[in-house]
C-alpha atoms as a PDB file:
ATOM      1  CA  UNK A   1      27.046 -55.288  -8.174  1.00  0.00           C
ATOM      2  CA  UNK A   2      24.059 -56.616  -9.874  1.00  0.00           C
ATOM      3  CA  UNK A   3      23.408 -56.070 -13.665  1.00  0.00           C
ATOM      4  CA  UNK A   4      20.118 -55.492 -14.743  1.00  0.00           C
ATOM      5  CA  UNK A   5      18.955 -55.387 -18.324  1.00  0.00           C
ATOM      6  CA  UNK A   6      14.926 -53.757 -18.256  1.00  0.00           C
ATOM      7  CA  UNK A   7      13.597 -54.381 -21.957  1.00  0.00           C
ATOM      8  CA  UNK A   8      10.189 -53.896 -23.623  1.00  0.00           C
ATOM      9  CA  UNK A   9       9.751 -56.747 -26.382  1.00  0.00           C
ATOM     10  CA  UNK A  10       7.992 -57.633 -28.421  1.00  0.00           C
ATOM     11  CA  UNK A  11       6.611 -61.676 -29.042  1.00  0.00           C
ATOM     12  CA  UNK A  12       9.925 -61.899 -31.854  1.00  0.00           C
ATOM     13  CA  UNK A  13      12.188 -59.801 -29.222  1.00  0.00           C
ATOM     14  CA  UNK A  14      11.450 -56.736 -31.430  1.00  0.00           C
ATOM     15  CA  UNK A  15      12.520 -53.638 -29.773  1.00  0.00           C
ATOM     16  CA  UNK A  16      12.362 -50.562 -32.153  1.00  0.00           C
ATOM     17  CA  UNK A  17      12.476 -49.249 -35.833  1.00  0.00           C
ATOM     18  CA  UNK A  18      14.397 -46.157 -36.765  1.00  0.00           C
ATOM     19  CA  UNK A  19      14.963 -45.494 -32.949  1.00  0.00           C
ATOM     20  CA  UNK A  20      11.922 -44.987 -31.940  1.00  0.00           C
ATOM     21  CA  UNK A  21       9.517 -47.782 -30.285  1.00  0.00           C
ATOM     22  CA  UNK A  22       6.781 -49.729 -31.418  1.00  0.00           C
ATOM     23  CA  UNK A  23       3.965 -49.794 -29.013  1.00  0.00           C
ATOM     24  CA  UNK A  24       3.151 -46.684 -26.602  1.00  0.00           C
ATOM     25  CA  UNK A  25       2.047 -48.658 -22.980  1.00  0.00           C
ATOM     26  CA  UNK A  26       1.386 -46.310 -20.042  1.00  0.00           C
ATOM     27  CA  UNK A  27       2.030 -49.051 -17.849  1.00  0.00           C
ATOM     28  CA  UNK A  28       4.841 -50.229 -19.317  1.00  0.00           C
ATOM     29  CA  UNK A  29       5.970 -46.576 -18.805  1.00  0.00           C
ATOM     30  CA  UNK A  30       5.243 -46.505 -15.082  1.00  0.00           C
ATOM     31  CA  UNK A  31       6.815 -50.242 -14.501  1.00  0.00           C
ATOM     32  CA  UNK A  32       9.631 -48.633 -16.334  1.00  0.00           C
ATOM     33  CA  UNK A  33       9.894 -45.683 -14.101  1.00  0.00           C
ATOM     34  CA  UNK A  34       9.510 -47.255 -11.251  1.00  0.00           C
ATOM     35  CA  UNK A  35      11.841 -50.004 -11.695  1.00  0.00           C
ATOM     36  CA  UNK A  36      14.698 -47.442 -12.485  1.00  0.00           C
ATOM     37  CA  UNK A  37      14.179 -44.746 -10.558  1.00  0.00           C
ATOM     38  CA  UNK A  38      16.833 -43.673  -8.052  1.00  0.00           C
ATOM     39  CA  UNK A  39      19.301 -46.298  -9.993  1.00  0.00           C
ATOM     40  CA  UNK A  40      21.960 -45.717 -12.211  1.00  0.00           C
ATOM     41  CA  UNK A  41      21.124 -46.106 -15.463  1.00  0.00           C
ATOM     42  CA  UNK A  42      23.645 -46.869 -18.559  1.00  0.00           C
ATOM     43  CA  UNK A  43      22.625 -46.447 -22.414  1.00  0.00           C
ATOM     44  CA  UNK A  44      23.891 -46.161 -25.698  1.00  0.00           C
ATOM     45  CA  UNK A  45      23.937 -42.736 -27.082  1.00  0.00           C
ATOM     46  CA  UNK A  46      21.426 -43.407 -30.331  1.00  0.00           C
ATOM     47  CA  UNK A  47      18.783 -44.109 -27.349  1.00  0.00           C
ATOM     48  CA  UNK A  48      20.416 -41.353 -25.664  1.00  0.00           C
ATOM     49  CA  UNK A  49      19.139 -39.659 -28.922  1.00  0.00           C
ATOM     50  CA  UNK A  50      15.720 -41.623 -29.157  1.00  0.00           C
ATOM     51  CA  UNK A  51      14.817 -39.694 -25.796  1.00  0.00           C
ATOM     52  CA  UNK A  52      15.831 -36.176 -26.933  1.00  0.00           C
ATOM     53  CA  UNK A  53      19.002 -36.286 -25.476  1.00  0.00           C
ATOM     54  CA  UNK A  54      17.205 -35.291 -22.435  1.00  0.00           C
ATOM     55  CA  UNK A  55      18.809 -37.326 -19.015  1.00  0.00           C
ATOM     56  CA  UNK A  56      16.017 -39.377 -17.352  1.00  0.00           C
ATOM     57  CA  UNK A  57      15.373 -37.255 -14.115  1.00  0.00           C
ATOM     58  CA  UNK A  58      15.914 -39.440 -10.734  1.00  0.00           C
ATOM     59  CA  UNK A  59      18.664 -41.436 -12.026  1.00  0.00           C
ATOM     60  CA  UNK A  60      22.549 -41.191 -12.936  1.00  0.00           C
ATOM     61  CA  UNK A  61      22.670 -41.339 -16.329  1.00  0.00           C
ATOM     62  CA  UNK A  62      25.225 -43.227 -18.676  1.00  0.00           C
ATOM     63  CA  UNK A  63      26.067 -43.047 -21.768  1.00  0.00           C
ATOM     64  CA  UNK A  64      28.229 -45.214 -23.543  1.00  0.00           C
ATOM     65  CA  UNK A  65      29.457 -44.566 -26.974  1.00  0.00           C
ATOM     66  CA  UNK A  66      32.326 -45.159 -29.503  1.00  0.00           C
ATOM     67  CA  UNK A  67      32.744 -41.134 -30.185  1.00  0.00           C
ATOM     68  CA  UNK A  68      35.664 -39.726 -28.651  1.00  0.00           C
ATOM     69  CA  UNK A  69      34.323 -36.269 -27.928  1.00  0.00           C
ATOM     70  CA  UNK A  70      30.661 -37.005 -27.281  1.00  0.00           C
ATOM     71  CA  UNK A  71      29.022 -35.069 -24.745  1.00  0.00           C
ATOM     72  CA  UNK A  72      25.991 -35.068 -22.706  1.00  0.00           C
ATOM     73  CA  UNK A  73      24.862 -32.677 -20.483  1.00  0.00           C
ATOM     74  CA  UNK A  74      23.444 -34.253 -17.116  1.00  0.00           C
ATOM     75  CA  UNK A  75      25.213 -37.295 -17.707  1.00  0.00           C
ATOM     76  CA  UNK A  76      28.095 -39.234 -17.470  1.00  0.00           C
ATOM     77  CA  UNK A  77      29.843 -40.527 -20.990  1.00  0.00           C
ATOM     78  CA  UNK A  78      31.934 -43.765 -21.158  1.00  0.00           C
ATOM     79  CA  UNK A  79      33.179 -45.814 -23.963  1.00  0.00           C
ATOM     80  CA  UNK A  80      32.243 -49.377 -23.090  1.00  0.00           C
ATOM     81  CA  UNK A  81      29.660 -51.662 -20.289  1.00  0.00           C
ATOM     82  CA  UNK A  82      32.940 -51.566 -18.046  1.00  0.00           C
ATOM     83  CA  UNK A  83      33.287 -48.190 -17.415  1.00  0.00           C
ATOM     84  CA  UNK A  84      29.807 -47.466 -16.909  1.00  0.00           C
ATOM     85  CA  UNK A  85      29.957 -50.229 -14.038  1.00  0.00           C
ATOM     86  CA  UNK A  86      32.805 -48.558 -13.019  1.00  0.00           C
ATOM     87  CA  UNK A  87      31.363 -45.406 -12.403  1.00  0.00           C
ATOM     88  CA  UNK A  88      27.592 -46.840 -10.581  1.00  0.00           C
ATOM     89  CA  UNK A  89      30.294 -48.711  -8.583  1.00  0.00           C
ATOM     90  CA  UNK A  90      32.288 -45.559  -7.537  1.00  0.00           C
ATOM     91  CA  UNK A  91      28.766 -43.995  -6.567  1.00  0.00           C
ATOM     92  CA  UNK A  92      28.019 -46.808  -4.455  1.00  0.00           C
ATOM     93  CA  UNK A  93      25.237 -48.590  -6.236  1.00  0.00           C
ATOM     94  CA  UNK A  94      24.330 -51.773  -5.933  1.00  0.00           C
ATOM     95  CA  UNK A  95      22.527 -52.340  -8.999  1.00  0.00           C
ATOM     96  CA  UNK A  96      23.210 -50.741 -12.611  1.00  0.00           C
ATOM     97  CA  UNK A  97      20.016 -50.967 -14.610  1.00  0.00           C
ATOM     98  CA  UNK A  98      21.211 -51.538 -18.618  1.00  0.00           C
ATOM     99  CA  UNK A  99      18.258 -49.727 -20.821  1.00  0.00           C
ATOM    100  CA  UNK A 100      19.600 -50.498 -24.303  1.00  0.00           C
ATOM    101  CA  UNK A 101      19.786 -50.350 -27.134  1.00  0.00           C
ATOM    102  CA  UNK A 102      20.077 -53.573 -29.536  1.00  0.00           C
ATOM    103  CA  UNK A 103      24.252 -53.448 -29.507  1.00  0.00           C
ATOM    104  CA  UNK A 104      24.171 -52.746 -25.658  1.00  0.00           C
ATOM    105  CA  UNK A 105      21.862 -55.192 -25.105  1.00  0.00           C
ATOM    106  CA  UNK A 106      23.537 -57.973 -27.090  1.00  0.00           C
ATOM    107  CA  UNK A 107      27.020 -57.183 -25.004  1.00  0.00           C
ATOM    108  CA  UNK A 108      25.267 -56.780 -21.611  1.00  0.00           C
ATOM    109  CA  UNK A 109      23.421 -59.772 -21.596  1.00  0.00           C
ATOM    110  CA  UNK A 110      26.732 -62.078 -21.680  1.00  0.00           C
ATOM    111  CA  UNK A 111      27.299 -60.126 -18.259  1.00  0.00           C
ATOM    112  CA  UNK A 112      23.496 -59.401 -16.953  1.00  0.00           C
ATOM    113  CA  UNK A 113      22.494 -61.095 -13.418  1.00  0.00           C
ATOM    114  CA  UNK A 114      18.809 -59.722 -14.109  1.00  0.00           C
ATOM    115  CA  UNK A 115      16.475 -58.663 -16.996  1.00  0.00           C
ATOM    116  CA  UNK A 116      13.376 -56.784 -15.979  1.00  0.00           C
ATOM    117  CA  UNK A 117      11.266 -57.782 -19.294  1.00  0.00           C
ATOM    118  CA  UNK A 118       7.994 -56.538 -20.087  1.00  0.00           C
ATOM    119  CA  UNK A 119       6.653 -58.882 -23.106  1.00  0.00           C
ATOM    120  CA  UNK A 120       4.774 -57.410 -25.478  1.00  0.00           C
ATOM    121  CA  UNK A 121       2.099 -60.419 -26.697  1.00  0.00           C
ATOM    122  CA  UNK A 122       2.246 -59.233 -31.129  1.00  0.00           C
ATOM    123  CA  UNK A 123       4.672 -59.395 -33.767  1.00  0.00           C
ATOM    124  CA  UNK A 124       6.418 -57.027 -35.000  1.00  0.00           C
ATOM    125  CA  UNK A 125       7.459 -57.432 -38.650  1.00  0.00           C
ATOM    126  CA  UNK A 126       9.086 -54.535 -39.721  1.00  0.00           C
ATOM    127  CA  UNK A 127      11.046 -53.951 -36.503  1.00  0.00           C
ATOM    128  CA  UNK A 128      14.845 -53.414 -37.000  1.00  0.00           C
ATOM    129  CA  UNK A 129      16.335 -53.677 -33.551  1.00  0.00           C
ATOM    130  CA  UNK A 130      15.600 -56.761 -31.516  1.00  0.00           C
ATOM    131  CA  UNK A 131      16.371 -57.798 -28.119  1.00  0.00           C
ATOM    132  CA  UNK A 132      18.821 -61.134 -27.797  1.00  0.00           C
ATOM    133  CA  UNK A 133      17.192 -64.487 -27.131  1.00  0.00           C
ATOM    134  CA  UNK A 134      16.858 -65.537 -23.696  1.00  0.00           C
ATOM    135  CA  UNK A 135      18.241 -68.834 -23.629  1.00  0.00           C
ATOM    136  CA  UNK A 136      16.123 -70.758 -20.823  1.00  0.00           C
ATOM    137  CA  UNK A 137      18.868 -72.947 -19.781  1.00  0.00           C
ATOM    138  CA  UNK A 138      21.049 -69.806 -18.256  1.00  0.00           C
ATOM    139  CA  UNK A 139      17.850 -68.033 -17.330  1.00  0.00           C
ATOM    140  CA  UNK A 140      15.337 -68.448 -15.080  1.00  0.00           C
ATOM    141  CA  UNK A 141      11.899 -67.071 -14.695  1.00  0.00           C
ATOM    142  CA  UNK A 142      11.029 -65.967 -11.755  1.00  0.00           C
ATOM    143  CA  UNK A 143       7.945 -63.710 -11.773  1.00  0.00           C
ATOM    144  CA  UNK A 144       5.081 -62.929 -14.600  1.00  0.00           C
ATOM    145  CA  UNK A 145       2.117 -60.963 -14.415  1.00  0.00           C
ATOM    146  CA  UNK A 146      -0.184 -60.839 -17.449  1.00  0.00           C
ATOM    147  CA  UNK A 147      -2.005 -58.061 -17.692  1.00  0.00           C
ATOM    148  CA  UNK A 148      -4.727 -57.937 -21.388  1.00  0.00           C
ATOM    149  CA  UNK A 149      -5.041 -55.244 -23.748  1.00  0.00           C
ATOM    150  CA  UNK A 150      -7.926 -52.198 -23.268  1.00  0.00           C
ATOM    151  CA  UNK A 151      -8.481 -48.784 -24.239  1.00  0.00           C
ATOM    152  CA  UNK A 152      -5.353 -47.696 -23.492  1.00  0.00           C
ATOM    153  CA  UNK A 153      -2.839 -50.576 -24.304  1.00  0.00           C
ATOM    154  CA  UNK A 154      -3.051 -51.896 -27.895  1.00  0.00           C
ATOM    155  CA  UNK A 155      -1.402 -55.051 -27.190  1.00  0.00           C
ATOM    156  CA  UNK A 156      -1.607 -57.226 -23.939  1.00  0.00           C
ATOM    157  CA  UNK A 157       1.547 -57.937 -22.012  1.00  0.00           C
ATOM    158  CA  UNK A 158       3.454 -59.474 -19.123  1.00  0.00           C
ATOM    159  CA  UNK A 159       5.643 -57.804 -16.735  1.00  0.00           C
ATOM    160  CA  UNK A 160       8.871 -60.503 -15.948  1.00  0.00           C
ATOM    161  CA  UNK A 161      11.154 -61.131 -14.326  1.00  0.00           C
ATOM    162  CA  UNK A 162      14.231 -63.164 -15.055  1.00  0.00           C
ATOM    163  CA  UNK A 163      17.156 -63.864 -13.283  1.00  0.00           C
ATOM    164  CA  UNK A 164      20.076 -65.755 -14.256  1.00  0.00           C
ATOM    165  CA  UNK A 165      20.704 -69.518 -13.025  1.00  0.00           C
ATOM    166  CA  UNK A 166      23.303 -70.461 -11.176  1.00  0.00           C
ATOM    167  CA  UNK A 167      25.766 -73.055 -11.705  1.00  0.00           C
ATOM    168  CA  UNK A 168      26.277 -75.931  -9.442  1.00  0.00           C
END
């Protein structure tokens, strides 16, 4: 099964302050949508929380989480990135889409076969939760589309896509 990471970040991998992001981009949110939708999805449960602890419709939700009697309605709870492959494995998927947040990410990403990135072209200096460093030696880039900012994106951005190299 493939793992997918999909990530909006920021120019300094920024990801969020006090749960909540940094940048509202309808596009981003539609990219975002579409890239996930009819997928399995796994998160941790603070963005669990950052989304109203409302399931994303269209998807089989994860959580994962380090409380023993956490529950979620809609969704499935697990304790750790194995389980929750476990589980889009038993339900037949063939590719788990990993949605954060900064802890998940920083485990996942040791594991990931694909991140879906959309980069975010500012700084953002007050952020608290970052995305891990994609180290261009494991990963390679394999699509970009820039797109510039207007009246309804602040910030211009690029829609990526990385996948990890192989050995040989």
């Amino acid at each position: 099964m493939t793992i997918s990471l999909v990530v909006a970040a920021a120019e300094n991998n920024a990801i969020g302050r006090n749960n909540k992001l940094l940048w509202h981009l309808p596009n981003d949110l539609k990219f975002f949508k579409n890239t996930t939708w009819g997928m399995p999805v796994v998160m941790g449960r603070k963005t669990f929380e950052s989304i109203n602890s409302q399931p994303l419709k269209g998807r089989l939700n994860i959580i994962i989480t380090r409380q023993k009697h956490f529950t979620a309605e809609g969704a499935v709870v697990v304790h750790d990135l194995d389980d929750a492959a476990f589980i889009a494995q038993e339900h037949d998927y063939k590719e788990l889409m990993v949605l954060g947040g900064g802890e998940i990410y920083k485990e996942a990403i040791k594991i990931a076969d694909r991140i879906y990135l959309t980069r975010v072209h500012h700084l953002f200096e007050d952020a608290d939760t970052f995305f891990p460093k994609i180290n261009e030696h494991e990963w390679a880039l394999l699509n970009n589309k820039d797109f510039p900012a207007d009246e309804k994106h602040a910030y211009a951005y690029s829609f990526q896509v990385w996948e990890r190299r192989k050995l040989s």
